[in-house]
C-alpha atoms as a PDB file:
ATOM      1  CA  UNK A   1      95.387  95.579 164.258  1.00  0.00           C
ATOM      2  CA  UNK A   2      93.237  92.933 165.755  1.00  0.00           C
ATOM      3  CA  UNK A   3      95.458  90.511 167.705  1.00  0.00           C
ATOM      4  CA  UNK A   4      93.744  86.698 167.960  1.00  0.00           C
ATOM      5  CA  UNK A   5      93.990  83.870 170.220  1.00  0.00           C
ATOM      6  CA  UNK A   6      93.832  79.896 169.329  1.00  0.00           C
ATOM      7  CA  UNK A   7      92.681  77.872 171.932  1.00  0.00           C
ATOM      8  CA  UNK A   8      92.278  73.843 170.999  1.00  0.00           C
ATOM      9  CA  UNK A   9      89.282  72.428 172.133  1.00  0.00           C
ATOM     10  CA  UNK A  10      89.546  70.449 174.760  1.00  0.00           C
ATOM     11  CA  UNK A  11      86.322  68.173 174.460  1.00  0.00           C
ATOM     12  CA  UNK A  12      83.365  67.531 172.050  1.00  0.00           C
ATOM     13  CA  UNK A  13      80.291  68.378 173.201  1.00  0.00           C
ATOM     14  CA  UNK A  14      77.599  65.689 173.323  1.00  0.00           C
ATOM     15  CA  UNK A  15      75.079  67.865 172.517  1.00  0.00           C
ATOM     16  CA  UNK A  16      74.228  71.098 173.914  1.00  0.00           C
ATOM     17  CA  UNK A  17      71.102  71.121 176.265  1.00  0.00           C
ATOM     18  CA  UNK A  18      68.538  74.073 176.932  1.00  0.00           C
ATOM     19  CA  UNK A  19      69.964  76.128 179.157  1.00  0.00           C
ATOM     20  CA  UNK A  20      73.694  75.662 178.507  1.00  0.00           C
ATOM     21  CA  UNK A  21      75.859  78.504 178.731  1.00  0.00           C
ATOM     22  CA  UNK A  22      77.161  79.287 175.386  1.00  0.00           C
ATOM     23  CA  UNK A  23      79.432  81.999 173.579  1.00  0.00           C
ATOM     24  CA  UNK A  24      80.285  82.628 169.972  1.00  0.00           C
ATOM     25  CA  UNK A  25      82.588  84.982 168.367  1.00  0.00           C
ATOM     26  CA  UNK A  26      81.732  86.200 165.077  1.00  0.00           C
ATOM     27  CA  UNK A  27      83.392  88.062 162.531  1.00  0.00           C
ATOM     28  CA  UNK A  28      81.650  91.076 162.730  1.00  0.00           C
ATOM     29  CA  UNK A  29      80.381  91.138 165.547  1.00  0.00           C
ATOM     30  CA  UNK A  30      82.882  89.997 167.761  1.00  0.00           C
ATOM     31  CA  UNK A  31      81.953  87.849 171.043  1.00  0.00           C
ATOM     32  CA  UNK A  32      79.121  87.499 172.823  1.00  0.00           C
ATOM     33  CA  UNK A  33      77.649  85.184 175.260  1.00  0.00           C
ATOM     34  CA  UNK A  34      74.090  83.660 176.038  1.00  0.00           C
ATOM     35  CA  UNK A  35      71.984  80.270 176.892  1.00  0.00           C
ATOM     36  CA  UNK A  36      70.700  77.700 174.911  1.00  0.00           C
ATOM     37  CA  UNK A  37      67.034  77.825 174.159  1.00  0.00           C
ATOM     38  CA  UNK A  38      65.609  75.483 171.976  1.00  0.00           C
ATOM     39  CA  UNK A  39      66.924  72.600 170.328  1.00  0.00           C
ATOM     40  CA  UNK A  40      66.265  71.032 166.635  1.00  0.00           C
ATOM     41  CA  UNK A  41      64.996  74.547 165.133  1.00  0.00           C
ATOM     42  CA  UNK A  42      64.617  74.987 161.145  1.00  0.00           C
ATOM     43  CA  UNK A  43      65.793  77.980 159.958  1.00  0.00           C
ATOM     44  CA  UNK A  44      63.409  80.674 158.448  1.00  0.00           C
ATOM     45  CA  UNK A  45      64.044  79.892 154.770  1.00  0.00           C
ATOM     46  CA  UNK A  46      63.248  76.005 155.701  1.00  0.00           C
ATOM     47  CA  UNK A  47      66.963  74.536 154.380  1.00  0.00           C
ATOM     48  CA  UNK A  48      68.125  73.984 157.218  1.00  0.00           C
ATOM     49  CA  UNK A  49      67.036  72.267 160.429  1.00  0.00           C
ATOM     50  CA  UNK A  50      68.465  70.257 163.554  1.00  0.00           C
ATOM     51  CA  UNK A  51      69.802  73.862 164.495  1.00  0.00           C
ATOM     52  CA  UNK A  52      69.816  75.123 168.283  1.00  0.00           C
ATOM     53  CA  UNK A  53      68.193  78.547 169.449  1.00  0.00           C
ATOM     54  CA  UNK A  54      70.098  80.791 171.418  1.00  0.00           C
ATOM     55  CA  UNK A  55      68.845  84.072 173.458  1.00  0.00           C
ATOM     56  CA  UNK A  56      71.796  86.068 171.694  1.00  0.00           C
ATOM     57  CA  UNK A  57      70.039  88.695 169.271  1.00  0.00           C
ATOM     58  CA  UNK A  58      70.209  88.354 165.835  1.00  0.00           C
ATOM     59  CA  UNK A  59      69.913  90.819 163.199  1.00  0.00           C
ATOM     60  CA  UNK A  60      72.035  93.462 165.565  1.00  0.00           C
ATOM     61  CA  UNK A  61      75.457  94.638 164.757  1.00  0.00           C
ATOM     62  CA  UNK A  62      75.711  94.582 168.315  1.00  0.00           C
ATOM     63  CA  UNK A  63      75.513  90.750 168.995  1.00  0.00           C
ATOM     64  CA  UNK A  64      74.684  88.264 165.622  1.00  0.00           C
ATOM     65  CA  UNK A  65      74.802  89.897 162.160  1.00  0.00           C
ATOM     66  CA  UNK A  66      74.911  88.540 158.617  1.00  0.00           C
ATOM     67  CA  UNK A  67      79.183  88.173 158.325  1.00  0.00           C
ATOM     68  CA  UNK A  68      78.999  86.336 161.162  1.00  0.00           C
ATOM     69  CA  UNK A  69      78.722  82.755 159.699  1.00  0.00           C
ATOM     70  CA  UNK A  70      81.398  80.124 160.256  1.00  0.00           C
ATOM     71  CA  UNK A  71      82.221  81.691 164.074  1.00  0.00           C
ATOM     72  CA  UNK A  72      82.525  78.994 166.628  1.00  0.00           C
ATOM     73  CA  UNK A  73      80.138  78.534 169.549  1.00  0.00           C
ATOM     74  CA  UNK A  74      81.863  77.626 172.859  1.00  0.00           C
ATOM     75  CA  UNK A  75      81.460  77.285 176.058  1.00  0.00           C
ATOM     76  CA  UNK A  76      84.456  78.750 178.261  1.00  0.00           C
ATOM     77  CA  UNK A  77      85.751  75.373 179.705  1.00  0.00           C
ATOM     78  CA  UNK A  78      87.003  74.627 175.998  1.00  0.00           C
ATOM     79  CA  UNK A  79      83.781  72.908 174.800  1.00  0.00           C
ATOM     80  CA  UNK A  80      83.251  73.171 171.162  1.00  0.00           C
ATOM     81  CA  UNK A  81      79.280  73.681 170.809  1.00  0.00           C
ATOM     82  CA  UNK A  82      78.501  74.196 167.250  1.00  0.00           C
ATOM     83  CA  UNK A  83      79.167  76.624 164.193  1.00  0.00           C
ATOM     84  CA  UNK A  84      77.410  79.793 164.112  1.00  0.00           C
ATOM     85  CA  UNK A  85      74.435  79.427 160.809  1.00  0.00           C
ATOM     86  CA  UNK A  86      72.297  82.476 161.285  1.00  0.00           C
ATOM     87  CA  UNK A  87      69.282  83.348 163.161  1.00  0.00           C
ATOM     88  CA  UNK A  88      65.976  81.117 163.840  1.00  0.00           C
ATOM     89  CA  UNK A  89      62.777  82.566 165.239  1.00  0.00           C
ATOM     90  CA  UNK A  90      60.920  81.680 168.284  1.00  0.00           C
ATOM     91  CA  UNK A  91      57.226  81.731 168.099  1.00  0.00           C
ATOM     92  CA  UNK A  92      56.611  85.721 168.261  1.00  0.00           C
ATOM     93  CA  UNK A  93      58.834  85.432 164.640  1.00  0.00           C
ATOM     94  CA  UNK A  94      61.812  87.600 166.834  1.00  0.00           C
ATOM     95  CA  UNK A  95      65.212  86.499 165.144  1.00  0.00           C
ATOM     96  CA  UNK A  96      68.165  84.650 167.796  1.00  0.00           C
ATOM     97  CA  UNK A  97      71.304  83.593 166.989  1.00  0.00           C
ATOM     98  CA  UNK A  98      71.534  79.679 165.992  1.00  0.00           C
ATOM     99  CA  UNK A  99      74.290  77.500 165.273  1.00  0.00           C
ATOM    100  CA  UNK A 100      74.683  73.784 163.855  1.00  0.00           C
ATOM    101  CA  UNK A 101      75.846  71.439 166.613  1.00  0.00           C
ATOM    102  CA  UNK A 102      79.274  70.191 166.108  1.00  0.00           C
ATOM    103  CA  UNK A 103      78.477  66.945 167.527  1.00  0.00           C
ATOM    104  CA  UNK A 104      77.220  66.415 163.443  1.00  0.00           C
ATOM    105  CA  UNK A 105      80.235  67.485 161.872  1.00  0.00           C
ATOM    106  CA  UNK A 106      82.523  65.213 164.235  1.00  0.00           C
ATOM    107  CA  UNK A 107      84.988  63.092 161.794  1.00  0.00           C
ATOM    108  CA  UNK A 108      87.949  62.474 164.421  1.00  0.00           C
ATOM    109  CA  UNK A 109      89.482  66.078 163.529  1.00  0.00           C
ATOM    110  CA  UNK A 110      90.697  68.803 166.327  1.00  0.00           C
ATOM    111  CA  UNK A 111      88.502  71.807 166.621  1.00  0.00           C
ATOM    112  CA  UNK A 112      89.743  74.914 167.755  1.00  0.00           C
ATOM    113  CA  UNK A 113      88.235  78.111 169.119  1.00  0.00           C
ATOM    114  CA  UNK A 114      89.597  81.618 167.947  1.00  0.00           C
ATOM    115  CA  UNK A 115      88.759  84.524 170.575  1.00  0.00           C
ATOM    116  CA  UNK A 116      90.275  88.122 170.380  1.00  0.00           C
END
């Protein structure tokens, strides 16, 4: 039995920068931790852009795997960062781990972060 942990935000990010330390938990996948890399990516199927590149693996069951949509992104100081989306590709087409910036879905609502 998987035991989980609620922790409230604290603060809304701004924006995350390149080079922010970031972590994410996802369902399947669990946590894992990384930078920022690029910001304003598209994703590969083209519906979706403004996203931000991470150097977290995607396409692994060891780090960022379909199942994994909807985790948060965090950084530990209680920073909500964004909502894992899926993967975008840097320019050698190798797939990262991406996320939509919560600083877009901000409507005055609490935001909390669920670790195990």
């Amino acid at each position: 039995m998987l035991a989980f942990r609620r922790h409230t935000s604290i603060a809304r990010s701004a924006g995350p920068k390149v080079n922010d330390s970031v972590c994410k938990f996802g369902f399947r996948t669990g946590r894992s931790c990384g930078t920022v890399t690029a910001l304003n990516q598209t994703s590969p199927s083209g519906e979706a852009g403004g996203l931000v590149r991470t150097n977290i693996p995607a396409e692994s069951l060891a780090t960022c795997y379909r199942g994994d949509s909807g985790g948060p992104f965090h950084r530990d100081g209680g920073e909500a960062y964004g909502v894992l989306r899926g993967y975008v590709e840097d320019s050698s087409g190798n797939p990262w781990c991406a996320f939509t910036p919560v600083n877009r879905y901000y409507n005055g609502a609490r935001y909390y972060v669920w670790t195990r």
